[in-house]
C-alpha atoms as a PDB file:
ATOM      1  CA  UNK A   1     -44.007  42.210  37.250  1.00  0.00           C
ATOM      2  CA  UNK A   2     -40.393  42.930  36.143  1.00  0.00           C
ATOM      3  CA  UNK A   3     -37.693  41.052  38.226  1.00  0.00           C
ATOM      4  CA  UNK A   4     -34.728  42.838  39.349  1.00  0.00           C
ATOM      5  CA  UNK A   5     -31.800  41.222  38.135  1.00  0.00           C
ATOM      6  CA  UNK A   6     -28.290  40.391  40.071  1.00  0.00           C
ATOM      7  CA  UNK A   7     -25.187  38.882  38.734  1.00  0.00           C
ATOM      8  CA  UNK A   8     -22.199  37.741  40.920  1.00  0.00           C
ATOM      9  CA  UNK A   9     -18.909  37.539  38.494  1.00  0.00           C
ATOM     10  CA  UNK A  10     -15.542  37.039  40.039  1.00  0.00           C
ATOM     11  CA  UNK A  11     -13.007  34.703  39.872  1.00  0.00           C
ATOM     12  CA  UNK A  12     -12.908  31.151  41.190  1.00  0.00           C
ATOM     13  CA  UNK A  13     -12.201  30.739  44.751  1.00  0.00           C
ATOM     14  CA  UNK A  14     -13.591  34.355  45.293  1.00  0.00           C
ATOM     15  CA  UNK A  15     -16.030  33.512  47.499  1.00  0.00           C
ATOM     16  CA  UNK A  16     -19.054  35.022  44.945  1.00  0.00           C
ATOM     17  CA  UNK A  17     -21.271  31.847  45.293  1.00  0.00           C
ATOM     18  CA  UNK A  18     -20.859  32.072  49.034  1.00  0.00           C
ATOM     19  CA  UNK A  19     -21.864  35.950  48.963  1.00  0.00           C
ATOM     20  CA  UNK A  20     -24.776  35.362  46.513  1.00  0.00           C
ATOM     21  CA  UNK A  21     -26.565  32.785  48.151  1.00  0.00           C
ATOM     22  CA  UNK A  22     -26.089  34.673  51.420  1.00  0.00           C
ATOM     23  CA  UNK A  23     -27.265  37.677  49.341  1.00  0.00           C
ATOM     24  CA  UNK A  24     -30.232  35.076  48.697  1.00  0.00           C
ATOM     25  CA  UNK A  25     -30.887  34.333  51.910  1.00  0.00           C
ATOM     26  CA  UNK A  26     -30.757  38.212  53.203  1.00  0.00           C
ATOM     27  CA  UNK A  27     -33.274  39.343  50.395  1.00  0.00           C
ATOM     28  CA  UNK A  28     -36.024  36.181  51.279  1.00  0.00           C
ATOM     29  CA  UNK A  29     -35.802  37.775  55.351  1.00  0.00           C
ATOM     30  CA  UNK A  30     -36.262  40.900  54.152  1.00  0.00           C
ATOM     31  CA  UNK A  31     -39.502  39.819  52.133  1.00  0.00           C
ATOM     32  CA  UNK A  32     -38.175  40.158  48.722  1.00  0.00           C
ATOM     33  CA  UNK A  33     -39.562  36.786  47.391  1.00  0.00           C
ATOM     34  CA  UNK A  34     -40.005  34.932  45.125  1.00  0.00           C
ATOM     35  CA  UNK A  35     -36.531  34.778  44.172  1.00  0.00           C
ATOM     36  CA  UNK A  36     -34.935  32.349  41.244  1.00  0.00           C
ATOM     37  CA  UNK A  37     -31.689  31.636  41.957  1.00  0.00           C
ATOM     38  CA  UNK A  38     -29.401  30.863  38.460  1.00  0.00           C
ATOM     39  CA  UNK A  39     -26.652  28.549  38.856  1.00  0.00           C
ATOM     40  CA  UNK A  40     -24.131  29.768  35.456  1.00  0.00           C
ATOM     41  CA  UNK A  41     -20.980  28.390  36.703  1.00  0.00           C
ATOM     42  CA  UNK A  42     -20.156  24.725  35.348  1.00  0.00           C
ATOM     43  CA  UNK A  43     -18.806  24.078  38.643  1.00  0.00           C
ATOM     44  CA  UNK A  44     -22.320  24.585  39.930  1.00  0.00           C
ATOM     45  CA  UNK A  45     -22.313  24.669  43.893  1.00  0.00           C
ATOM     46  CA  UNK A  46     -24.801  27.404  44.177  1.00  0.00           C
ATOM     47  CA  UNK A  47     -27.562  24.710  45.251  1.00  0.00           C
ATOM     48  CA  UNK A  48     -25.595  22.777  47.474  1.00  0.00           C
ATOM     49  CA  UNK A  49     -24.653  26.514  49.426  1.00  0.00           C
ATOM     50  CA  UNK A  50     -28.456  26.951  49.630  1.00  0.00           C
ATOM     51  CA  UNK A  51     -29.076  23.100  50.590  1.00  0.00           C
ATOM     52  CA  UNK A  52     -30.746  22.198  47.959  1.00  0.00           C
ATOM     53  CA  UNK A  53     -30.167  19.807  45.410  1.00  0.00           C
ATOM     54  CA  UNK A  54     -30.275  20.270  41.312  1.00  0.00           C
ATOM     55  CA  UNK A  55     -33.150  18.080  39.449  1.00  0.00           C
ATOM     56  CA  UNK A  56     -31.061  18.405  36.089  1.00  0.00           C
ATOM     57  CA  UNK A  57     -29.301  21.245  33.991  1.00  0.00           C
ATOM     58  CA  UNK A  58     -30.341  23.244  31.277  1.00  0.00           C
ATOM     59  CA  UNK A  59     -27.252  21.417  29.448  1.00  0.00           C
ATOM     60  CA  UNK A  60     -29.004  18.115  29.890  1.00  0.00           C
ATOM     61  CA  UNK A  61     -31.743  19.554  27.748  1.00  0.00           C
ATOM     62  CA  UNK A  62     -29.829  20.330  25.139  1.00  0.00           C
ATOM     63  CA  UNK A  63     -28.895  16.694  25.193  1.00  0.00           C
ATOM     64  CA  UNK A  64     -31.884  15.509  24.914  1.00  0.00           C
ATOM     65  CA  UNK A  65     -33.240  18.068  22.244  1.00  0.00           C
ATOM     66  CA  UNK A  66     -30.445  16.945  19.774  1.00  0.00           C
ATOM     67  CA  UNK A  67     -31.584  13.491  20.278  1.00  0.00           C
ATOM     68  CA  UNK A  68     -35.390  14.236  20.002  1.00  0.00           C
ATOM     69  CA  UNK A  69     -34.590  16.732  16.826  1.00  0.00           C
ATOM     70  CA  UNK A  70     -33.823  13.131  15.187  1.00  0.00           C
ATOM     71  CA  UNK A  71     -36.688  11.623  16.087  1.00  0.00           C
ATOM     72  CA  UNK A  72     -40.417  12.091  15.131  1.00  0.00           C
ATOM     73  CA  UNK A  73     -42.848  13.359  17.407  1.00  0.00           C
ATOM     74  CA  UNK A  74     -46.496  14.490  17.672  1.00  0.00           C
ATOM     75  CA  UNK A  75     -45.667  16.663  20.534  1.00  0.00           C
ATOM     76  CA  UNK A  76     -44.272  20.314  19.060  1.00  0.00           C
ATOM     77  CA  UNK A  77     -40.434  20.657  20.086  1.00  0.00           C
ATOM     78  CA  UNK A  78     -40.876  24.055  21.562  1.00  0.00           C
ATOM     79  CA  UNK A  79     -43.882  21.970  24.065  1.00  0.00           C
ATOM     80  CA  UNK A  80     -41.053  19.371  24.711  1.00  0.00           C
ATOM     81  CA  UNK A  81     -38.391  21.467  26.177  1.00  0.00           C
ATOM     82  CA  UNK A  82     -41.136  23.947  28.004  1.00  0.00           C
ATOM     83  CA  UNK A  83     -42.141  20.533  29.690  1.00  0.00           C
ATOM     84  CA  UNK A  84     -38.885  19.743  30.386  1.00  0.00           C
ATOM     85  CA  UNK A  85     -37.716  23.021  31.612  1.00  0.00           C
ATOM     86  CA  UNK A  86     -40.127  23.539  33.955  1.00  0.00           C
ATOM     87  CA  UNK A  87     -39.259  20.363  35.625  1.00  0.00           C
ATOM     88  CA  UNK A  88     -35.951  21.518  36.153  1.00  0.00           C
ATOM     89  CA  UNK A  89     -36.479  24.210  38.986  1.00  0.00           C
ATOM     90  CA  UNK A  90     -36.314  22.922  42.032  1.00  0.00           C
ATOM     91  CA  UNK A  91     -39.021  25.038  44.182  1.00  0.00           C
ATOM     92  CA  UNK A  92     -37.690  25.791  47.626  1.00  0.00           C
ATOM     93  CA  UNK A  93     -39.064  28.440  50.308  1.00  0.00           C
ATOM     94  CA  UNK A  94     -39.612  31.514  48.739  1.00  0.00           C
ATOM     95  CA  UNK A  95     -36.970  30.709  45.970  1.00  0.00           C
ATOM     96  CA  UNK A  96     -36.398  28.595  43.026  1.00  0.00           C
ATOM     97  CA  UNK A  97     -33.237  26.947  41.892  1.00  0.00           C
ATOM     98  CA  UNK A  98     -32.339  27.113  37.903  1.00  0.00           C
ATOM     99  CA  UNK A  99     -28.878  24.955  37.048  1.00  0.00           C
ATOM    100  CA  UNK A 100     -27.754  25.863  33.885  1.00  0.00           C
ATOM    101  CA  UNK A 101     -24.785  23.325  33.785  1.00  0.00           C
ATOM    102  CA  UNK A 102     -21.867  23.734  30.927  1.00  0.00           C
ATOM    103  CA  UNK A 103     -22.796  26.143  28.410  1.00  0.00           C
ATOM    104  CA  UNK A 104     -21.717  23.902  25.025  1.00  0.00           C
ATOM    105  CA  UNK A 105     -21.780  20.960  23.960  1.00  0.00           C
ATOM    106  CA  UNK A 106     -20.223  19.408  21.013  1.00  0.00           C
ATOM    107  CA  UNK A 107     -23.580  19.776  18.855  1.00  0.00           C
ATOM    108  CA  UNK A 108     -25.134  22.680  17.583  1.00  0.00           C
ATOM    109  CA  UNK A 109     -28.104  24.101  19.599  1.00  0.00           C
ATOM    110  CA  UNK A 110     -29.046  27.339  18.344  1.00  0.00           C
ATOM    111  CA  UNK A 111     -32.645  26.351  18.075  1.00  0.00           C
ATOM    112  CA  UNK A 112     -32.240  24.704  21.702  1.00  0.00           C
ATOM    113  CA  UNK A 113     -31.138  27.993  22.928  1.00  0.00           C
ATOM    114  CA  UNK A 114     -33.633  30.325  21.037  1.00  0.00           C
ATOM    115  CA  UNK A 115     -36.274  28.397  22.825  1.00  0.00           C
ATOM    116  CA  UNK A 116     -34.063  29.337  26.481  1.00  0.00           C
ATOM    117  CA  UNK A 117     -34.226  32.568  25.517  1.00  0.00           C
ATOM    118  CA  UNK A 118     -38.026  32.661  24.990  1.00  0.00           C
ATOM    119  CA  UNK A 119     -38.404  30.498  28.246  1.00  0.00           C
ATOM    120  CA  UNK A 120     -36.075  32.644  30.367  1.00  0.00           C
ATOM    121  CA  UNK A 121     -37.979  35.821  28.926  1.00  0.00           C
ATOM    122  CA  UNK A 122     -41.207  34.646  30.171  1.00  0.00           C
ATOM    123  CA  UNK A 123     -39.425  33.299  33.279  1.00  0.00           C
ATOM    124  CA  UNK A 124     -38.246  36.509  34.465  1.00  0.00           C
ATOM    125  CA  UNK A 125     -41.644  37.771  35.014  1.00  0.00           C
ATOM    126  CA  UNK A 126     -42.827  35.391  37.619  1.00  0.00           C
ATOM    127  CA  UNK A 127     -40.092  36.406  40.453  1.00  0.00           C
ATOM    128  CA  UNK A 128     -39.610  39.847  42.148  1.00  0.00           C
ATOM    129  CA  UNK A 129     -36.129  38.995  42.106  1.00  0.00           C
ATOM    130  CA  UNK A 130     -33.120  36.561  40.061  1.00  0.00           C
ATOM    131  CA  UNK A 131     -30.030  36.138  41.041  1.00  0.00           C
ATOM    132  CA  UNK A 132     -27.532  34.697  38.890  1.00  0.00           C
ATOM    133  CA  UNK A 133     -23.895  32.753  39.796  1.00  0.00           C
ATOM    134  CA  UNK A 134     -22.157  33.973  36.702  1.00  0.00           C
ATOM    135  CA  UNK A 135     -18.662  31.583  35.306  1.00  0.00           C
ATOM    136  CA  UNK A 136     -15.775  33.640  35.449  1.00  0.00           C
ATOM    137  CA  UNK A 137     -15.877  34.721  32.022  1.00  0.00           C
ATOM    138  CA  UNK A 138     -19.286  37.343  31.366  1.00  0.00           C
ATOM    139  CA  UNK A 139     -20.421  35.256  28.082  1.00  0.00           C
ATOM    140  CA  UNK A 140     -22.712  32.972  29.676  1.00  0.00           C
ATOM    141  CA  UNK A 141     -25.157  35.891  29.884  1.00  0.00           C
ATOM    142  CA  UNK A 142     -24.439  37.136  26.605  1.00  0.00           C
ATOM    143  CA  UNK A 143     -25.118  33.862  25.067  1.00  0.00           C
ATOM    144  CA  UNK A 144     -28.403  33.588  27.143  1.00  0.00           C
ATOM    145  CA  UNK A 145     -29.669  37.488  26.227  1.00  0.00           C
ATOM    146  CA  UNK A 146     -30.140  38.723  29.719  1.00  0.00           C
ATOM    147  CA  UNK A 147     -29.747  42.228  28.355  1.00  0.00           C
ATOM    148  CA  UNK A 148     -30.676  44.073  31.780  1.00  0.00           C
ATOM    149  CA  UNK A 149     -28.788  43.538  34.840  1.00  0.00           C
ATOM    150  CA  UNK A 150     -30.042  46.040  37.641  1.00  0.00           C
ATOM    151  CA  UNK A 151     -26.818  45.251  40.150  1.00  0.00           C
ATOM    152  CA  UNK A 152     -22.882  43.451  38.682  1.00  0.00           C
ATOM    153  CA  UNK A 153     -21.725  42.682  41.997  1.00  0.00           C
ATOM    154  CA  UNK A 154     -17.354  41.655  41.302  1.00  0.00           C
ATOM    155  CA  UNK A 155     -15.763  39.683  43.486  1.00  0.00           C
ATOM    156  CA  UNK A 156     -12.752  39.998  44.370  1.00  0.00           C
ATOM    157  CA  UNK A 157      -9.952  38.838  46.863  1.00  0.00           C
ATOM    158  CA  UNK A 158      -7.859  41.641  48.193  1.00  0.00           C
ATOM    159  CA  UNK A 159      -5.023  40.792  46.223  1.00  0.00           C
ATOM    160  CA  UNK A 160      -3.020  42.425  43.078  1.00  0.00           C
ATOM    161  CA  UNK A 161      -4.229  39.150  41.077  1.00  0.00           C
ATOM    162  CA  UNK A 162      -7.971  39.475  42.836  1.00  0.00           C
ATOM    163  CA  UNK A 163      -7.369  43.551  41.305  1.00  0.00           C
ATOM    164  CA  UNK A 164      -6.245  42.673  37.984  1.00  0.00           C
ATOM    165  CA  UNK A 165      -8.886  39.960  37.600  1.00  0.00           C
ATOM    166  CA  UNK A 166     -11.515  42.313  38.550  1.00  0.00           C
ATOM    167  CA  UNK A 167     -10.749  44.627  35.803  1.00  0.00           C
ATOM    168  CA  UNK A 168     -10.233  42.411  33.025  1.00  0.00           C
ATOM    169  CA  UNK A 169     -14.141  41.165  33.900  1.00  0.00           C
ATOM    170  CA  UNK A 170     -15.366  44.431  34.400  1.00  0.00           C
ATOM    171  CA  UNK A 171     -13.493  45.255  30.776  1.00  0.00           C
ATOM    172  CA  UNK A 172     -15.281  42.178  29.455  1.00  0.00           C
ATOM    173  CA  UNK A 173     -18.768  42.753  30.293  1.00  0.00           C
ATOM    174  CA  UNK A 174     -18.298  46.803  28.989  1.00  0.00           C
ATOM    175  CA  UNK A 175     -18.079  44.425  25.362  1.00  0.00           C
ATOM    176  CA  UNK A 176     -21.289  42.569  25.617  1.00  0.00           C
ATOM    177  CA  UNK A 177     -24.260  43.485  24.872  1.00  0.00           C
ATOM    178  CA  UNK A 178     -25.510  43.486  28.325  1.00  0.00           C
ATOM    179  CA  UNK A 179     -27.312  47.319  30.254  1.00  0.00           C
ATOM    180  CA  UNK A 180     -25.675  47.198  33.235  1.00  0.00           C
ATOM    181  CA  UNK A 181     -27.246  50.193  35.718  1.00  0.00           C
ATOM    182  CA  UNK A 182     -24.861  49.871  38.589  1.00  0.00           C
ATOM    183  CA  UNK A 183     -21.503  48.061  39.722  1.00  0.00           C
ATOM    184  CA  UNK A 184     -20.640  47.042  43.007  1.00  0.00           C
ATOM    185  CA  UNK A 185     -17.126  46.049  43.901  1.00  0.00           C
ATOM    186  CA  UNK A 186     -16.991  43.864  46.703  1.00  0.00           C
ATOM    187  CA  UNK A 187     -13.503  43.027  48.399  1.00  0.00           C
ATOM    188  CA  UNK A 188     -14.014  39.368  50.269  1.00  0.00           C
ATOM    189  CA  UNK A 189     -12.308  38.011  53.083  1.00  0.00           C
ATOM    190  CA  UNK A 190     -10.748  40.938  53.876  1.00  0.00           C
ATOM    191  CA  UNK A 191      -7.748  40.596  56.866  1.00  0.00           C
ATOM    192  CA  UNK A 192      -7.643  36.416  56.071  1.00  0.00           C
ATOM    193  CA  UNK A 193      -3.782  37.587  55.352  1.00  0.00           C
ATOM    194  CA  UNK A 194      -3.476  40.355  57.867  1.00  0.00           C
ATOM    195  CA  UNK A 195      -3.680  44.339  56.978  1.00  0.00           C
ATOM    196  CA  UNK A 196      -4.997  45.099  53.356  1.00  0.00           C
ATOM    197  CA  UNK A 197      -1.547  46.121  51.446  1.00  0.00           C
ATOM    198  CA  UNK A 198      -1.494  50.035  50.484  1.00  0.00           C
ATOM    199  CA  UNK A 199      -1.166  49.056  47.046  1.00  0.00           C
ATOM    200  CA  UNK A 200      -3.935  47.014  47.032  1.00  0.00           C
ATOM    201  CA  UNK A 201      -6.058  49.180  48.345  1.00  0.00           C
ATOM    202  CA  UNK A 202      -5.057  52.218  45.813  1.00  0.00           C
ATOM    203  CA  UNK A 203      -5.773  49.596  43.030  1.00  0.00           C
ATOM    204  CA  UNK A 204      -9.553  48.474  44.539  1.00  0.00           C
ATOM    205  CA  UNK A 205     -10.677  52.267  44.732  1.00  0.00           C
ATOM    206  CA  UNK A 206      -9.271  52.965  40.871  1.00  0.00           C
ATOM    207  CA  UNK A 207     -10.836  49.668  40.441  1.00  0.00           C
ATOM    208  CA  UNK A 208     -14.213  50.582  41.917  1.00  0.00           C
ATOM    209  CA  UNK A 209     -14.374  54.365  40.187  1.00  0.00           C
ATOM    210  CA  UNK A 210     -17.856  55.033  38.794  1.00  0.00           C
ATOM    211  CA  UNK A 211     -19.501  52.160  40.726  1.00  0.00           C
ATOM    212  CA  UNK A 212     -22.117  52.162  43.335  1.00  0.00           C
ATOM    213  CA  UNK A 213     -20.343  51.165  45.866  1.00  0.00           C
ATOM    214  CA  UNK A 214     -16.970  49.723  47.306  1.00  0.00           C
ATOM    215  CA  UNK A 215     -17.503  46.803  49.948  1.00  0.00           C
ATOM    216  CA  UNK A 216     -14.998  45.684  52.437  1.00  0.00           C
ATOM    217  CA  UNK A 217     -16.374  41.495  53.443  1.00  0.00           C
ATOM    218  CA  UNK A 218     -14.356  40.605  56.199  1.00  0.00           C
ATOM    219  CA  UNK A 219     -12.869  37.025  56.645  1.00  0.00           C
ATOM    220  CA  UNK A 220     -15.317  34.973  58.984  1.00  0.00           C
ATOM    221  CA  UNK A 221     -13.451  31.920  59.946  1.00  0.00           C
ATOM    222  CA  UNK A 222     -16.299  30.170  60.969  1.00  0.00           C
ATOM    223  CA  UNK A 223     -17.758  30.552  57.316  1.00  0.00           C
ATOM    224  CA  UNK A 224     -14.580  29.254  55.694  1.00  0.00           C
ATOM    225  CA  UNK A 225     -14.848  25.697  57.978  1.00  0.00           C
ATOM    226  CA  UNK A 226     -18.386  25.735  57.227  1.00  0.00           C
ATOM    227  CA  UNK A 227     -18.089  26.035  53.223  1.00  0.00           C
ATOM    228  CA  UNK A 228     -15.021  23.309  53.551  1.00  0.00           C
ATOM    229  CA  UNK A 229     -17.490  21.060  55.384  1.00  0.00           C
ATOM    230  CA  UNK A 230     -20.206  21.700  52.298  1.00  0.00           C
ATOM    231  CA  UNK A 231     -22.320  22.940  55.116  1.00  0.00           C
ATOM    232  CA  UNK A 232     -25.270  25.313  53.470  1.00  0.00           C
ATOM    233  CA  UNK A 233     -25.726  28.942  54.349  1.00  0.00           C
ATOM    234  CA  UNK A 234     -28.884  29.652  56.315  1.00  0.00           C
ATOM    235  CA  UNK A 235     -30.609  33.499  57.266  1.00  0.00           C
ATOM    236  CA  UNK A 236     -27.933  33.244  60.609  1.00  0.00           C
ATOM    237  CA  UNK A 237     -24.812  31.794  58.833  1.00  0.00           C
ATOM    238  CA  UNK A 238     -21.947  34.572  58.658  1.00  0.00           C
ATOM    239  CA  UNK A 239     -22.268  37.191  61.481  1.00  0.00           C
ATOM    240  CA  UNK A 240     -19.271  38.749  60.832  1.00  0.00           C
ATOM    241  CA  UNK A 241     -20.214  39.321  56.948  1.00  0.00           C
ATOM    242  CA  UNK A 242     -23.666  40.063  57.634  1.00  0.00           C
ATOM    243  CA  UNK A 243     -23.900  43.482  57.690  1.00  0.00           C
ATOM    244  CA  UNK A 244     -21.796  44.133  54.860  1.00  0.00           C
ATOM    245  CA  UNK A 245     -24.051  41.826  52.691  1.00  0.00           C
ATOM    246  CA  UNK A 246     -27.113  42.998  54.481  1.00  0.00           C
ATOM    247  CA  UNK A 247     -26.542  46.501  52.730  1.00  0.00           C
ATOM    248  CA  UNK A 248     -25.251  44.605  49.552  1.00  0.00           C
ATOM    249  CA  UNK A 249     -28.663  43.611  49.349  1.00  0.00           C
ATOM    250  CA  UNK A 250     -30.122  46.609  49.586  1.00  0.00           C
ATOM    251  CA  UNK A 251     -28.025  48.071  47.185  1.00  0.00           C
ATOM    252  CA  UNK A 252     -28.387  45.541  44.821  1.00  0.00           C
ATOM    253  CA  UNK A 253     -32.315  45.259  45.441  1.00  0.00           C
ATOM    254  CA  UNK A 254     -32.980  49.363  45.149  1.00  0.00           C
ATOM    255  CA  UNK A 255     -33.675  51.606  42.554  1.00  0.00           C
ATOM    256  CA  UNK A 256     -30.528  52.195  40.337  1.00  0.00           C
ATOM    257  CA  UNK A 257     -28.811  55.766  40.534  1.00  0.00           C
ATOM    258  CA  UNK A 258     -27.074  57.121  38.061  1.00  0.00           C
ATOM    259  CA  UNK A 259     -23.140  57.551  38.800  1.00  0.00           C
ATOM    260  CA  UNK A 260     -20.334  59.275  38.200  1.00  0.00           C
ATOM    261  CA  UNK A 261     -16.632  58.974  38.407  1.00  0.00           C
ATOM    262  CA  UNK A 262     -15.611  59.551  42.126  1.00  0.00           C
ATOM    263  CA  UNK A 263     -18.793  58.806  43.133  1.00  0.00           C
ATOM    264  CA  UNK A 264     -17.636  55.583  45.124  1.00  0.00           C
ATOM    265  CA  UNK A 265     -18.779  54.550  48.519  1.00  0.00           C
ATOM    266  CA  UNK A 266     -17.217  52.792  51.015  1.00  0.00           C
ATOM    267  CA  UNK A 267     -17.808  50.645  53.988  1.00  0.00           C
ATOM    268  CA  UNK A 268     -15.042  49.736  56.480  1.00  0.00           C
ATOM    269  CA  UNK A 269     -15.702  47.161  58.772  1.00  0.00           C
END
């Protein structure tokens, strides 16, 4: 089975962990499962949105290999960190949680993260579906070699800085060696500051030219109080985003189409 992958990229404060583990949660009701969800940001809160609690970090392994790679062992290395990887995902219903933690460390790890590669390879073919938290910056799945994303979902605030971030990611991941099939721009908390500026507006449909799909996410006050109060997002959390991110999920779950410039969608809400 080949998983369909999903990456969330955006800048901090976006809101893309809150839309991708509510993206999580609308794929497991509508039967997509399993599902591994991929915590990539250092700040890792992806687990704690889902209610569920990371067992350890990818970046803990690393630790621990550079120690072990000093010591002598009957047990192969590459048997080691399997072992240990595997008890890093925290099994929940119908998904997994992966942490990956912070991507260096003041070592070097390249045969640490040859061995991730291999691991994640194999991974990938146990779950219909993986979602990934990206950092900010695109590297993180550069320097893992997830080479096929099905669905890039940006994140943006509607906001000349939430516009001008979103390019300079979208011009970052066009340098990696990464197949993207299809981009999805999605505009969050939409109306938190009133009507969306003209301006603003112009610059999120240049923005989104050639993608999928343009998405309008509406500010949900009740979502905002909840994320302050580290409350997790369940199937009902959100009403007022739901059906946006019910067809982000459907978008990001389908077959990708090929596109062409002025081919954008939009929803208005």
């Amino acid at each position: 089975m080949e998983s369909t992958m999903i990456a969330f990229a955006g800048k901090g404060g976006s809101g893309k962990t809150t839309l991708a583990a509510m993206t999580i949660r609308r794929l497991l009701k509508a039967g997509v499962r399993p599902i591994l969800a991929v915590d990539a940001d250092p700040n890792a809160t992806l687990g704690l949105t889902l209610g569920c609690e990371e067992s350890g970090t990818i970046a803990d392994i690393r630790d621990r290999m550079g120690e072990a790679a000093q010591e002598v062992s009957a047990i192969p290395k590459d048997r080691l960190i399997d072992q240990w990887l595997g008890e890093l995902l925290v099994e929940e219903d119908g998904f997994d949680l992966l942490t990956m933690g912070r991507p260096e460390g003041p070592k070097c790890y390249c045969y640490v993260n040859g061995l991730l590669r291999r691991y994640l390879d194999l991974l990938r073919k146990n779950y219909a579906c993986i979602v990934v938290d990206c950092e900010a910056g695109m590297e993180y799945l550069s320097r893992l070699v997830i080479t096929d994303v099905h669905t890039l979902v940006l994140v943006a605030e509607p906001t000349r800085i939430g516009m001008t971030t979103i390019r300079r990611i979208a011009k970052l991941a066009d340098s990696l060696h990464i197949s993207v099939h299809q981009r999805v721009l999605a505009l969050n908390k939409v109306g938190q500051y009133g009507s969306l500026p003209e301006d603003v507006w112009r610059a999120a449909r240049e923005a989104a030219d050639g993608m999928a799909a343009l998405l309008e996410v509406p500010f949900d006050a009740l979502m905002a109080a909840q994320c302050a109060a580290g409350e997790p997002m369940l199937a009902e959390t959100g009403l007022l985003m739901s059906p946006v991110v019910e067809k982000l999920a459907r978008l990001a779950a389908g077959p990708a189409r090929p596109v062409t410039a002025g081919a954008t969608s939009t929803t208005n809400l």
